[in-house]
Each structure stands twice: as C-alpha cells, then as structure tokens.
PDB file of N, CA and C in Angstrom:
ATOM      1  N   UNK A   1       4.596   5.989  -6.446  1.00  0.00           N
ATOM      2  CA  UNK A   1       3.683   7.031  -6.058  1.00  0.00           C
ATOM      3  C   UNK A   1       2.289   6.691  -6.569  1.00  0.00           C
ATOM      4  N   UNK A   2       1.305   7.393  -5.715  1.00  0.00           N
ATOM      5  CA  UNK A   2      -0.064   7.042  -6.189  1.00  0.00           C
ATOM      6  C   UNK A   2      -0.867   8.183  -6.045  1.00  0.00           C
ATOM      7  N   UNK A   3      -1.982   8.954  -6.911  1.00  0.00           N
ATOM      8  CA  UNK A   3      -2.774   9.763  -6.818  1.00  0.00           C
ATOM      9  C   UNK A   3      -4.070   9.307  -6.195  1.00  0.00           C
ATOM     10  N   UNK A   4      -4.519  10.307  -5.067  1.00  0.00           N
ATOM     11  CA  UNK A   4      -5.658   9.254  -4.604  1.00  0.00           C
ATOM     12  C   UNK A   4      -6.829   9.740  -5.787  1.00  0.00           C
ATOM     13  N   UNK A   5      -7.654   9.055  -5.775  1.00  0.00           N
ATOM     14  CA  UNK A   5      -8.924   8.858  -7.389  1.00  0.00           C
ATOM     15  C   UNK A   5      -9.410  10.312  -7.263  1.00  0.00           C
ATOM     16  N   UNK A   6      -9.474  11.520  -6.367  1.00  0.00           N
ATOM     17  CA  UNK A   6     -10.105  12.554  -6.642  1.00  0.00           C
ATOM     18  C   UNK A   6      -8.647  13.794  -7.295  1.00  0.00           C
ATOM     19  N   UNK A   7      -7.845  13.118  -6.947  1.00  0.00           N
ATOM     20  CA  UNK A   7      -6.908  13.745  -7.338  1.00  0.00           C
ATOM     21  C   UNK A   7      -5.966  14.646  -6.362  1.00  0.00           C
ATOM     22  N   UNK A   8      -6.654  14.884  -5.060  1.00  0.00           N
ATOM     23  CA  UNK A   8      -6.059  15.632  -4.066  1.00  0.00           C
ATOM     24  C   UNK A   8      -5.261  15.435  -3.384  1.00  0.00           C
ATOM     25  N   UNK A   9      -4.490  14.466  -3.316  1.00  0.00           N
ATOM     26  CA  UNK A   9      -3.376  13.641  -2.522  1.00  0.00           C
ATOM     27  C   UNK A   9      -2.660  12.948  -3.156  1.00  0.00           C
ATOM     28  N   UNK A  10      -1.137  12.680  -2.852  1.00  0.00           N
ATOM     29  CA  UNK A  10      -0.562  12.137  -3.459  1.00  0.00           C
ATOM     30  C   UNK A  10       0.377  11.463  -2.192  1.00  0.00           C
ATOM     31  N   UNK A  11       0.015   9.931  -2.628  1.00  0.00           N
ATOM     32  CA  UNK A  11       1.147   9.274  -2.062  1.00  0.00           C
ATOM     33  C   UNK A  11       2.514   8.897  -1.992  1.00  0.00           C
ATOM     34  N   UNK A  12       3.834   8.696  -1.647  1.00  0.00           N
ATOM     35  CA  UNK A  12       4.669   8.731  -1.871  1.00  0.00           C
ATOM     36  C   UNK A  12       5.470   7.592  -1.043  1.00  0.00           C
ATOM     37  N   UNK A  13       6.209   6.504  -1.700  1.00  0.00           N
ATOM     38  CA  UNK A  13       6.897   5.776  -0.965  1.00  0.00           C
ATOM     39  C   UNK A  13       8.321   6.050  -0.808  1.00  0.00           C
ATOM     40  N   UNK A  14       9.107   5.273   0.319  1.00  0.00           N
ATOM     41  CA  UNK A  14      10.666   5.470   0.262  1.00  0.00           C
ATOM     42  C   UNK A  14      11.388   4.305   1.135  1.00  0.00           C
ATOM     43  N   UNK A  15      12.392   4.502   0.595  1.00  0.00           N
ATOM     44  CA  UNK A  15      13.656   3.411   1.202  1.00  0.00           C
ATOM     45  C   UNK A  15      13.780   3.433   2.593  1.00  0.00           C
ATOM     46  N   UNK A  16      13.448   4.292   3.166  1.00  0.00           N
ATOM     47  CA  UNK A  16      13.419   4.207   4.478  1.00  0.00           C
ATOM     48  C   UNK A  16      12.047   3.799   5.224  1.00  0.00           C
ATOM     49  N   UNK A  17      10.879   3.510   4.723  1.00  0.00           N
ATOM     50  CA  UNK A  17      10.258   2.001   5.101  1.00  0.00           C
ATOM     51  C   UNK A  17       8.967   3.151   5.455  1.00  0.00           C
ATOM     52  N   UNK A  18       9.264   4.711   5.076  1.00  0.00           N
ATOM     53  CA  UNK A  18       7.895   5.935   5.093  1.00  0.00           C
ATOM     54  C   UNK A  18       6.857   5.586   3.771  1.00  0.00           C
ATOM     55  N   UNK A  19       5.779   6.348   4.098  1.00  0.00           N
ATOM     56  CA  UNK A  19       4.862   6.897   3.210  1.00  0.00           C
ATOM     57  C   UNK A  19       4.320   8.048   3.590  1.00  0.00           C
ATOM     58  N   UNK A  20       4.921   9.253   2.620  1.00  0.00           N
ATOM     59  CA  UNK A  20       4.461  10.301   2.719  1.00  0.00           C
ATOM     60  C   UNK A  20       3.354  10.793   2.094  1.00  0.00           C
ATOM     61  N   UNK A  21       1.764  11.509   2.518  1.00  0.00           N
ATOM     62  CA  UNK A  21       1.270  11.968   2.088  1.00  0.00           C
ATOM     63  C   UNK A  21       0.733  13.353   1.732  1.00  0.00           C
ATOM     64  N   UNK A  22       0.657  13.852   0.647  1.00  0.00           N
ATOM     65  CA  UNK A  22       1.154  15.342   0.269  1.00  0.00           C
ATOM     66  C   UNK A  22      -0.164  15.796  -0.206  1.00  0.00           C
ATOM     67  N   UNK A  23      -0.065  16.922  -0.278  1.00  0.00           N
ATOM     68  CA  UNK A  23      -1.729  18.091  -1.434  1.00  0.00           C
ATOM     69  C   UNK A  23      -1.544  18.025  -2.409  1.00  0.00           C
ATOM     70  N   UNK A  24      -2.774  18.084  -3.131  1.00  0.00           N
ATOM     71  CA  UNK A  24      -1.673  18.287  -4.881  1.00  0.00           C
ATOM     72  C   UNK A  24      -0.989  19.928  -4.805  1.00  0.00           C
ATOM     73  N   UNK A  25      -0.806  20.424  -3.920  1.00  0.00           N
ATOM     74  CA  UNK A  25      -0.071  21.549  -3.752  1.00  0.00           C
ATOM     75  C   UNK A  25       1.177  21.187  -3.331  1.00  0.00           C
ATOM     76  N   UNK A  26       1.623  20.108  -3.083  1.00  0.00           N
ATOM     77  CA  UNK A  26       3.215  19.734  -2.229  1.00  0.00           C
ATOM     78  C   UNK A  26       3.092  20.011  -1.139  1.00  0.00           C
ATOM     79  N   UNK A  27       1.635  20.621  -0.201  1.00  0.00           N
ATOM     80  CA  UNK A  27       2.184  20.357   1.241  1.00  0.00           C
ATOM     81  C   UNK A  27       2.139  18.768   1.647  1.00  0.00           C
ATOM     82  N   UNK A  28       3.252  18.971   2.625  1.00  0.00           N
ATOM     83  CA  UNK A  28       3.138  17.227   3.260  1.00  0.00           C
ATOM     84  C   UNK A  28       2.142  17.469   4.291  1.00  0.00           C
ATOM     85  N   UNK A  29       1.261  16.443   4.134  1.00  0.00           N
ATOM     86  CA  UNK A  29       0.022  16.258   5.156  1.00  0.00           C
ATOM     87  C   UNK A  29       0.182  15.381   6.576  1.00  0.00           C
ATOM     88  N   UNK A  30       1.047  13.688   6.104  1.00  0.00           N
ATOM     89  CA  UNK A  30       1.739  12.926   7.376  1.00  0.00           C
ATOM     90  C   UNK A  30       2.912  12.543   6.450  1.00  0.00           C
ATOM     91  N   UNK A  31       3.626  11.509   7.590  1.00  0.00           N
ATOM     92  CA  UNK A  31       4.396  10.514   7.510  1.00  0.00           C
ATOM     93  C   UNK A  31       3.817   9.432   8.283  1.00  0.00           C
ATOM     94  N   UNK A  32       3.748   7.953   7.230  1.00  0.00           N
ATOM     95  CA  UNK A  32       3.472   6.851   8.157  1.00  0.00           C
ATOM     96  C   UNK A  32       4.349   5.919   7.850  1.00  0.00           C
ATOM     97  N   UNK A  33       5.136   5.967   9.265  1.00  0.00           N
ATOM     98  CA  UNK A  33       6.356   4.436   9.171  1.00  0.00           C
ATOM     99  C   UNK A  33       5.797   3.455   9.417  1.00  0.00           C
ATOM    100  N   UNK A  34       5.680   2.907   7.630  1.00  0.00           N
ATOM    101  CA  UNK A  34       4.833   1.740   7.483  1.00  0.00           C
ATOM    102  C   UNK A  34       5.561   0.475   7.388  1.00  0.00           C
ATOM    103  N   UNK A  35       6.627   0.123   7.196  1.00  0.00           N
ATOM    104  CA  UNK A  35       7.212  -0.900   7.189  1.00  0.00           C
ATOM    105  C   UNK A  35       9.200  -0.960   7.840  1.00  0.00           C
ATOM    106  N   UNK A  36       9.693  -2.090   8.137  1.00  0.00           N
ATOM    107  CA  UNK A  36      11.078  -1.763   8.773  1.00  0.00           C
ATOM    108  C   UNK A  36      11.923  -1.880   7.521  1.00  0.00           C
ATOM    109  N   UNK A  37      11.480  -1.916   6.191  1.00  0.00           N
ATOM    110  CA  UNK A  37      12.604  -2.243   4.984  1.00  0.00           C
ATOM    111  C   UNK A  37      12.010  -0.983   3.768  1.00  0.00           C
ATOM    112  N   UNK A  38      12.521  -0.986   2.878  1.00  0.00           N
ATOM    113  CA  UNK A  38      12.071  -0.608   1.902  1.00  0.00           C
ATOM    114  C   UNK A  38      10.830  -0.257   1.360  1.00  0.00           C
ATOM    115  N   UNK A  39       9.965   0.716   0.697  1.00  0.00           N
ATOM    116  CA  UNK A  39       8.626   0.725   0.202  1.00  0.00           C
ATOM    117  C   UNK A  39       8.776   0.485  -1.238  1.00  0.00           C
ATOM    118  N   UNK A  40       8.230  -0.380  -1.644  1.00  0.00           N
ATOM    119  CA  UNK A  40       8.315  -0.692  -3.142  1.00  0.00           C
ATOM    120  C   UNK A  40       7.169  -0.186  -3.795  1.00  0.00           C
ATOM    121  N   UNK A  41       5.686  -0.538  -3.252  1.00  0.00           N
ATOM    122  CA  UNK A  41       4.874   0.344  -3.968  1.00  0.00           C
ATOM    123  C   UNK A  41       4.127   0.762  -3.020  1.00  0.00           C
ATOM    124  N   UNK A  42       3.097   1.109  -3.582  1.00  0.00           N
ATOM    125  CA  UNK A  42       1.784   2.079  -2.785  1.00  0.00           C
ATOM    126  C   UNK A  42       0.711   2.486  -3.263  1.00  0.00           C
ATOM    127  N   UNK A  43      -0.140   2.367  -3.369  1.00  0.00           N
ATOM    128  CA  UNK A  43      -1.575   2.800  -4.225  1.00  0.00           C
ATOM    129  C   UNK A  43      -2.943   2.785  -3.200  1.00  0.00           C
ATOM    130  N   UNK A  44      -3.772   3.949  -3.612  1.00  0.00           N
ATOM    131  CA  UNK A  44      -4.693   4.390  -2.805  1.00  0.00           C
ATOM    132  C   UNK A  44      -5.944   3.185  -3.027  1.00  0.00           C
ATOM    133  N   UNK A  45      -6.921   3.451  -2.394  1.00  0.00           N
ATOM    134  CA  UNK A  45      -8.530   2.249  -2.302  1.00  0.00           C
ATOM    135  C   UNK A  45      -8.870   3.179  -3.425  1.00  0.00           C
ATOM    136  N   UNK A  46     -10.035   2.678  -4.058  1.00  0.00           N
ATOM    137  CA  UNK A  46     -10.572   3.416  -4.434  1.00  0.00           C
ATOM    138  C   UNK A  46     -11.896   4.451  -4.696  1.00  0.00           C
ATOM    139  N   UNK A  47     -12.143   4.525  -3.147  1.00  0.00           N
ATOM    140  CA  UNK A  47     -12.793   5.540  -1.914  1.00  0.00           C
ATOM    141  C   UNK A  47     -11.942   6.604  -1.544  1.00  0.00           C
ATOM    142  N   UNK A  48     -10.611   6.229  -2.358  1.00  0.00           N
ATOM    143  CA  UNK A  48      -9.624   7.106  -1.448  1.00  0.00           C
ATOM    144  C   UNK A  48      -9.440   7.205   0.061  1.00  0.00           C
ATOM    145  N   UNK A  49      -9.488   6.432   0.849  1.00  0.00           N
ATOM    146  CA  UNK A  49      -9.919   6.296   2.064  1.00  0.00           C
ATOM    147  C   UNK A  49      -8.849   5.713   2.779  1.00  0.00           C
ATOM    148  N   UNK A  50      -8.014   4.467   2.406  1.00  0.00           N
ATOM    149  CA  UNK A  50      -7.158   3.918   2.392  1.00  0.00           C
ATOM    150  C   UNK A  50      -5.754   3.893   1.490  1.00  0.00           C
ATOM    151  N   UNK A  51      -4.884   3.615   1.832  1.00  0.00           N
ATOM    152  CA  UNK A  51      -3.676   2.968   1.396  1.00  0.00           C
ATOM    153  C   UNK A  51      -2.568   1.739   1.349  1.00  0.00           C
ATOM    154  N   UNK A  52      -2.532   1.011   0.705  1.00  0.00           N
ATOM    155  CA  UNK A  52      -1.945  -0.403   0.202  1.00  0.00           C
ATOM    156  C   UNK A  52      -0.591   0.557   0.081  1.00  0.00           C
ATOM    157  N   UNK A  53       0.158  -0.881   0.989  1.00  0.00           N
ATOM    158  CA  UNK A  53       2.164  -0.488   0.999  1.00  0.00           C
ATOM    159  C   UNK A  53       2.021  -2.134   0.334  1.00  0.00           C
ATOM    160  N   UNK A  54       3.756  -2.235  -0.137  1.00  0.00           N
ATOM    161  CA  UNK A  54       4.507  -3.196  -0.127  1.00  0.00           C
ATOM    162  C   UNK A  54       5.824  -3.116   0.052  1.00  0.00           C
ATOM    163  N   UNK A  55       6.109  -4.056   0.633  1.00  0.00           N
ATOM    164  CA  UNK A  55       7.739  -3.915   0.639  1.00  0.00           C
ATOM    165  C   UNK A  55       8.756  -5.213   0.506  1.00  0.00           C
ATOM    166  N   UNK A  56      10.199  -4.384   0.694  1.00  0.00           N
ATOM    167  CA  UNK A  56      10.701  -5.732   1.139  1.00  0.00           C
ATOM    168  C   UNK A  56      10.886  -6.559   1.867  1.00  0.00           C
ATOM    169  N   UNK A  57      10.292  -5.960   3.110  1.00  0.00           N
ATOM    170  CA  UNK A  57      10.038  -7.077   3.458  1.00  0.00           C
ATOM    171  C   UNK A  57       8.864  -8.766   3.813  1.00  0.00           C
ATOM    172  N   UNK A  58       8.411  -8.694   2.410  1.00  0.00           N
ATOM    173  CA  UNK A  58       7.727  -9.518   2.032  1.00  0.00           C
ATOM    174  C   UNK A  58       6.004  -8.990   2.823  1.00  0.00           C
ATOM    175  N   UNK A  59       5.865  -8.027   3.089  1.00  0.00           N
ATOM    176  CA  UNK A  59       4.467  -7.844   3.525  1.00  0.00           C
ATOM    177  C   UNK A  59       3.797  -6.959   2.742  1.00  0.00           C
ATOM    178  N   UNK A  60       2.179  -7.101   2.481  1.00  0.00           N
ATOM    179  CA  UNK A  60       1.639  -5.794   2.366  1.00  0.00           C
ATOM    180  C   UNK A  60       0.341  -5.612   3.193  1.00  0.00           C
ATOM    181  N   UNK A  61       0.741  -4.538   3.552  1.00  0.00           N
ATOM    182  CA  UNK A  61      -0.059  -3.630   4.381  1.00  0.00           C
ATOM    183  C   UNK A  61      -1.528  -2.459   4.271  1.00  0.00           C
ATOM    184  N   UNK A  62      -1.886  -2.731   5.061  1.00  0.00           N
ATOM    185  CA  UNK A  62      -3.547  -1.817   4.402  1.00  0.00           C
ATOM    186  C   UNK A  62      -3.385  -0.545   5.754  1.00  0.00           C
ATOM    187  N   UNK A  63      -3.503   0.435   5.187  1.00  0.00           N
ATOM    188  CA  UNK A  63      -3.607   1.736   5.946  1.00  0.00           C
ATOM    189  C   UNK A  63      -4.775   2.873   6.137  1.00  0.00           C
ATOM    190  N   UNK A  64      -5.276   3.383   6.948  1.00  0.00           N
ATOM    191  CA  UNK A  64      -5.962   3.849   7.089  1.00  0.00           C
ATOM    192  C   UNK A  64      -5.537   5.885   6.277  1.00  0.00           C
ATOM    193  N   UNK A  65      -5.973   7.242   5.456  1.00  0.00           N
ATOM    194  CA  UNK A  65      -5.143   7.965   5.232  1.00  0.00           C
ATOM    195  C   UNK A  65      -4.592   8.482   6.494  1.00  0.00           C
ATOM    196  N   UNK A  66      -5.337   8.451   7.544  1.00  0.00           N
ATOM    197  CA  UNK A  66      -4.692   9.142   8.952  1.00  0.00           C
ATOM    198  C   UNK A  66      -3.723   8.161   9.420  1.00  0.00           C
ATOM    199  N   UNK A  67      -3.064   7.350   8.852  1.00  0.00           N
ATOM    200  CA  UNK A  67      -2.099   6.639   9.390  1.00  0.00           C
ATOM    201  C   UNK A  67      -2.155   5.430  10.146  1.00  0.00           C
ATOM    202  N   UNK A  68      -3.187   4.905  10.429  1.00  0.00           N
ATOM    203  CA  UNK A  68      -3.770   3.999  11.371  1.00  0.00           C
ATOM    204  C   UNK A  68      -3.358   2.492  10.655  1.00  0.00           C
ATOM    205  N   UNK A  69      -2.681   1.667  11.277  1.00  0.00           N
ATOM    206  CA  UNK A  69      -2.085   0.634  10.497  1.00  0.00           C
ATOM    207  C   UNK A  69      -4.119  -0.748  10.967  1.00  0.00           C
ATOM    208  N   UNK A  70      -4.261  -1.222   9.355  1.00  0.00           N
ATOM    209  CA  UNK A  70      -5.703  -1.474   9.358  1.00  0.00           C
ATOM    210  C   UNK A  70      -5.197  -3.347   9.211  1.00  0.00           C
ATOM    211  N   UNK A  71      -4.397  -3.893   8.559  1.00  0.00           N
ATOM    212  CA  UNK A  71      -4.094  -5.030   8.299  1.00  0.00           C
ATOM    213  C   UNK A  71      -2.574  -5.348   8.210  1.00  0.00           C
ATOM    214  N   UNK A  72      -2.424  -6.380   8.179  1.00  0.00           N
ATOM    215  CA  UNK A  72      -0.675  -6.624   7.162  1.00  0.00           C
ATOM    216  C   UNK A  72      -1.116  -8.222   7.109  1.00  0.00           C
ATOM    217  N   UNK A  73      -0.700  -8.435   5.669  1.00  0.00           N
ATOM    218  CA  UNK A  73      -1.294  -9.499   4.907  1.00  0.00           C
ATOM    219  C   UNK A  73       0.498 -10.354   4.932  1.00  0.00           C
ATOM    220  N   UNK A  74       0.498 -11.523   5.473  1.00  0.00           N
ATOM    221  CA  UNK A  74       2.008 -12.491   5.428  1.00  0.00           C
ATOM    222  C   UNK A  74       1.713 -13.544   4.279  1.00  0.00           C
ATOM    223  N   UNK A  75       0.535 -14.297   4.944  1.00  0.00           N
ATOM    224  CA  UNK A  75       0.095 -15.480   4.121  1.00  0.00           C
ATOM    225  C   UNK A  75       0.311 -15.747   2.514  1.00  0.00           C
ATOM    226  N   UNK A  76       1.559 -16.439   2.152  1.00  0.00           N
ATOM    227  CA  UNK A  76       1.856 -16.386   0.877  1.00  0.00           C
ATOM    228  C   UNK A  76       2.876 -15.830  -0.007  1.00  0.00           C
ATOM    229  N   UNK A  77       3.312 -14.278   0.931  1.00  0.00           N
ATOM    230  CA  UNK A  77       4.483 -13.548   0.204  1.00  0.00           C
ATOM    231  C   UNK A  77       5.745 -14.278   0.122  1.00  0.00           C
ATOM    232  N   UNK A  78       6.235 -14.441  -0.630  1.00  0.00           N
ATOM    233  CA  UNK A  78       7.377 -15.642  -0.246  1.00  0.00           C
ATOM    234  C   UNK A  78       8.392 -14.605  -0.951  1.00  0.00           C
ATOM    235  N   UNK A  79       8.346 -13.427  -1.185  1.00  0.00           N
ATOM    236  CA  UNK A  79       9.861 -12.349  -1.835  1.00  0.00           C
ATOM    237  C   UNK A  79       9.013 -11.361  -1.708  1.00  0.00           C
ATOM    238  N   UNK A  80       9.952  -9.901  -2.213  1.00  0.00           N
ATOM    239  CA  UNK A  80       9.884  -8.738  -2.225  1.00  0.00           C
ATOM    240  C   UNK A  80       8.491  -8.052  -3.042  1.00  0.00           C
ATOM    241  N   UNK A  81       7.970  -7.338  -2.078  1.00  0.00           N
ATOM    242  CA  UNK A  81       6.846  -6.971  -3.015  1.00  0.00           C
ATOM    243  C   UNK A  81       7.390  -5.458  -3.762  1.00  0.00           C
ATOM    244  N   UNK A  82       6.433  -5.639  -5.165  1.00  0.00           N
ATOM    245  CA  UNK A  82       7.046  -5.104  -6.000  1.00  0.00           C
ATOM    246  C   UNK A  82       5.533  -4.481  -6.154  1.00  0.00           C
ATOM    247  N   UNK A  83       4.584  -4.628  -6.277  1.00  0.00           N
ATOM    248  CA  UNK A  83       3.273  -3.853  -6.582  1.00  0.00           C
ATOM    249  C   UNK A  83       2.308  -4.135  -5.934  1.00  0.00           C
ATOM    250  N   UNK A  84       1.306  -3.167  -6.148  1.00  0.00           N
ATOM    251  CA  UNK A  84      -0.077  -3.483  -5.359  1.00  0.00           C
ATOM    252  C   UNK A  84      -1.007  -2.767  -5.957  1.00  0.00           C
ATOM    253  N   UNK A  85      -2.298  -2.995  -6.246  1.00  0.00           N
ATOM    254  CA  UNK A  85      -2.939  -2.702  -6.865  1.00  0.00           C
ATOM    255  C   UNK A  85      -4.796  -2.820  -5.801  1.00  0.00           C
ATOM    256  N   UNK A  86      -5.435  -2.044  -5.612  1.00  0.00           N
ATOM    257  CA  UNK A  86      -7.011  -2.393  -5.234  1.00  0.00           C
ATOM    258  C   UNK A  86      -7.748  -3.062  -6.663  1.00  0.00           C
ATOM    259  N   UNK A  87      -8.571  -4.067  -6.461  1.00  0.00           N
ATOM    260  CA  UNK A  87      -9.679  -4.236  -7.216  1.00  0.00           C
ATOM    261  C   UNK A  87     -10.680  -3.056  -7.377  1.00  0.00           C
ATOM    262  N   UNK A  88     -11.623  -2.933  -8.067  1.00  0.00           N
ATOM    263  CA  UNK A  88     -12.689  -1.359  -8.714  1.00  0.00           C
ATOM    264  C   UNK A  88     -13.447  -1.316  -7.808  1.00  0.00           C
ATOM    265  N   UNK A  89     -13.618  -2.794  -6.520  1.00  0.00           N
ATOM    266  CA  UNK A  89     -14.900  -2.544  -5.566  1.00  0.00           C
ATOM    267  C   UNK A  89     -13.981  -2.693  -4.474  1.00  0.00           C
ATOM    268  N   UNK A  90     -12.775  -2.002  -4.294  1.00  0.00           N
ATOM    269  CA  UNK A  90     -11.841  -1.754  -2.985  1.00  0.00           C
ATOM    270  C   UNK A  90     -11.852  -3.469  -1.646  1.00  0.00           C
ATOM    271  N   UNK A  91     -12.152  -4.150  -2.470  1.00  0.00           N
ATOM    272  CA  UNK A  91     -12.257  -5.386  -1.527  1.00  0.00           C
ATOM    273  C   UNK A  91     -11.186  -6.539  -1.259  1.00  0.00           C
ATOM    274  N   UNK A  92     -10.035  -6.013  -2.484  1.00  0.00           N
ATOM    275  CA  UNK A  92      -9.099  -7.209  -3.043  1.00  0.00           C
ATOM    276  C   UNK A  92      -8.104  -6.307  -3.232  1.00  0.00           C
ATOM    277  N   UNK A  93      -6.938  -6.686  -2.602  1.00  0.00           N
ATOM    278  CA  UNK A  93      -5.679  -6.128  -3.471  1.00  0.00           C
ATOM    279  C   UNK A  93      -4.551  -6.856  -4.064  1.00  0.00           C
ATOM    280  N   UNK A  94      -4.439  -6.512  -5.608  1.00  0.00           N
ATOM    281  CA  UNK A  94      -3.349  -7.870  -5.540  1.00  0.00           C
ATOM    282  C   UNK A  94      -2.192  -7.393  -5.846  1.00  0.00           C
ATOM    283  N   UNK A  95      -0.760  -8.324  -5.418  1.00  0.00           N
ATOM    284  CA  UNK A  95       0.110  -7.833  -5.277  1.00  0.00           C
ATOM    285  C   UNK A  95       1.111  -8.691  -6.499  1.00  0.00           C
ATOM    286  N   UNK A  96       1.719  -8.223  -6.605  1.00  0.00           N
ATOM    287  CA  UNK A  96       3.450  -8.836  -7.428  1.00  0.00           C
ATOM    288  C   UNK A  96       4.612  -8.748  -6.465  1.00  0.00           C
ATOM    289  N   UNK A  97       5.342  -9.998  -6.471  1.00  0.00           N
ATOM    290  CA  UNK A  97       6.492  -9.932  -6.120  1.00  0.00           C
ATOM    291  C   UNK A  97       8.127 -10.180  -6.980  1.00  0.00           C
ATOM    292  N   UNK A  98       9.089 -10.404  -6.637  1.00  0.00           N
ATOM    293  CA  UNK A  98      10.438 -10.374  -7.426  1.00  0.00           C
ATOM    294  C   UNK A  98      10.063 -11.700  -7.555  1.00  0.00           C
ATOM    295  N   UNK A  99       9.850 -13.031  -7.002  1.00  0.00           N
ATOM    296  CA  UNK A  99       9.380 -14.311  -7.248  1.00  0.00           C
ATOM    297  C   UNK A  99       8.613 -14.940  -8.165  1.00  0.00           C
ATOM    298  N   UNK A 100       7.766 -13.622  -9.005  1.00  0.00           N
ATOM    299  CA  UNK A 100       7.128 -13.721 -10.082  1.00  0.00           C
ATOM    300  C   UNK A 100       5.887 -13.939  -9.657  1.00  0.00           C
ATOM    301  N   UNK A 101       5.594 -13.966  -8.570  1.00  0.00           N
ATOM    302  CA  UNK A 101       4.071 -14.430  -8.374  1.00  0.00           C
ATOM    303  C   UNK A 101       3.134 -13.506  -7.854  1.00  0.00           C
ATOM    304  N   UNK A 102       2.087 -13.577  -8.214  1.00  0.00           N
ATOM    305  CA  UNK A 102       0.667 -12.610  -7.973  1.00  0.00           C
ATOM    306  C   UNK A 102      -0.413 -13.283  -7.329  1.00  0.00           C
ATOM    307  N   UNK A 103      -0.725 -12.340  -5.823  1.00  0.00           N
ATOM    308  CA  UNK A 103      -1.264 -12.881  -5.031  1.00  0.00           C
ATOM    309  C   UNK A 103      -2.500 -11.844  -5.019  1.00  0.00           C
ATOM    310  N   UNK A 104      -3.410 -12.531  -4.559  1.00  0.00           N
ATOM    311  CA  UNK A 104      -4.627 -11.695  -3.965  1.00  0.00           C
ATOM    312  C   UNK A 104      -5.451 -11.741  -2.732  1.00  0.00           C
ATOM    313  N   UNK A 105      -5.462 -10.541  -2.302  1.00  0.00           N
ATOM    314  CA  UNK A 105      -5.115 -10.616  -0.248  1.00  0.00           C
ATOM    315  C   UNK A 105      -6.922  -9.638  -0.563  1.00  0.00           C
ATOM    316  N   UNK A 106      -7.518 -10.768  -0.013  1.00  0.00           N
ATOM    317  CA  UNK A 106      -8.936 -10.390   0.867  1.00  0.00           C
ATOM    318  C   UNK A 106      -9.093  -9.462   1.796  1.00  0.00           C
ATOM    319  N   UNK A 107      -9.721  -8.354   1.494  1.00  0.00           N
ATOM    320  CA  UNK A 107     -10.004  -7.327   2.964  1.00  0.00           C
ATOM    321  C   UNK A 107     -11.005  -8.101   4.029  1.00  0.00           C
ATOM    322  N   UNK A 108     -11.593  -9.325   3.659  1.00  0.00           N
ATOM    323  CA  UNK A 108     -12.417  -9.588   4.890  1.00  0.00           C
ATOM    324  C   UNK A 108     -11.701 -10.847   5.829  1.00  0.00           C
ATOM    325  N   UNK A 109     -10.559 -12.165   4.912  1.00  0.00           N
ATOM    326  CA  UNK A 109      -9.760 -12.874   5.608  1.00  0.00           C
ATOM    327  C   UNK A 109      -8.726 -12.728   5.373  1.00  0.00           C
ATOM    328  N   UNK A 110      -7.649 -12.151   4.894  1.00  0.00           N
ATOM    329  CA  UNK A 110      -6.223 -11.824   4.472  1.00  0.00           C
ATOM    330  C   UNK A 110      -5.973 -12.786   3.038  1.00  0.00           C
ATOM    331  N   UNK A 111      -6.479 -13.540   2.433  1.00  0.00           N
ATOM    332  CA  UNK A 111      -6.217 -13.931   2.116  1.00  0.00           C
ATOM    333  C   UNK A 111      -7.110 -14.950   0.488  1.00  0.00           C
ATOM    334  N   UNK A 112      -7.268 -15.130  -0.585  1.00  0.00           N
ATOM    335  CA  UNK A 112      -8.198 -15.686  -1.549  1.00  0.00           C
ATOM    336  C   UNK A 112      -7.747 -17.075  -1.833  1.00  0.00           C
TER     337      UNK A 112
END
C-alpha cells in the first residue's frame, strides 16, 4: 500500500493483478487492472499524480490516478518485482526484484 504525499488517497495492491484506489475515508474511488499476475508493490509519484505497480510478472508499470495505463517498463526485469519506489524529482523509479537486483527505469526512455 501507498499514501499519496498529501495524504488523501490511498493505494492498494492485490493478487488478483488490481489496484485499488481509496479516500482517506475508505471510499473506493477506482479499480485499475493493472497487471495479469500478482501486485507486489505500488507507490504514488511524488506530485501524487501518478502510480508505479510491480508485479509478478516481471513488469513495472507507470499509471496515470484516473487509471490510464502511461508506460510498462520490460527492459531488464529478469524475476518478480518486489518494490518500487519514485526518485524526490518523480523522474526515476527504481525497482527490486526476488533476483536481487535493482533497476532504474527512466520516465523519458524506459530505461538508465
């Protein structure tokens, strides 16, 4: 799960390959079927504007909050993603996988 930086939203991943986004009141706002496997993590930009998935199946994904699928980053994942994280100037996100390795996926070529 991820709080977006103002605090008003909360993201939510699941095994069934959703990301739900909620109020900080618990209403659910969408569902975006973001991936066909598992959601391992999820964390907001930090504009709050966007949302970073990972999963298992080796991708991570950049989302728009209205659901709008913005990227999906392949180049490099070689296992299960396990985290994701934005850089402080929302330009970089880097990820962890079960493979042990940490990648960092460019918002302007997919890829560093």
């Amino acid at each position: 799960m991820s709080f977006s930086p103002d605090g008003k939203m909360l993201a939510s991943a699941s095994d069934d390959g959703t990301v739900k986004l909620w109020t900080d009141k618990g209403v659910l706002l969408r569902t975006i079927n973001a991936h066909k496997s598992w959601i391992l993590a999820v964390s907001f930009s930090p504009d709050g504007q966007a949302i970073a998935t990972g999963s298992f199946d080796n991708t991570v994904k950049l989302w728009s909050i209205n659901g709008e699928l913005l990227k999906t980053f392949l180049k490099g994942a070689s296992d299960s993603i396990t985290s994701v994280s934005f850089s402080p100037d929302g330009q970089v996100i880097a990820s962890s996988s079960y493979d042990g390795k940490i990648k960092l996926w460019s918002l302007y070529d997919g890829s560093l």
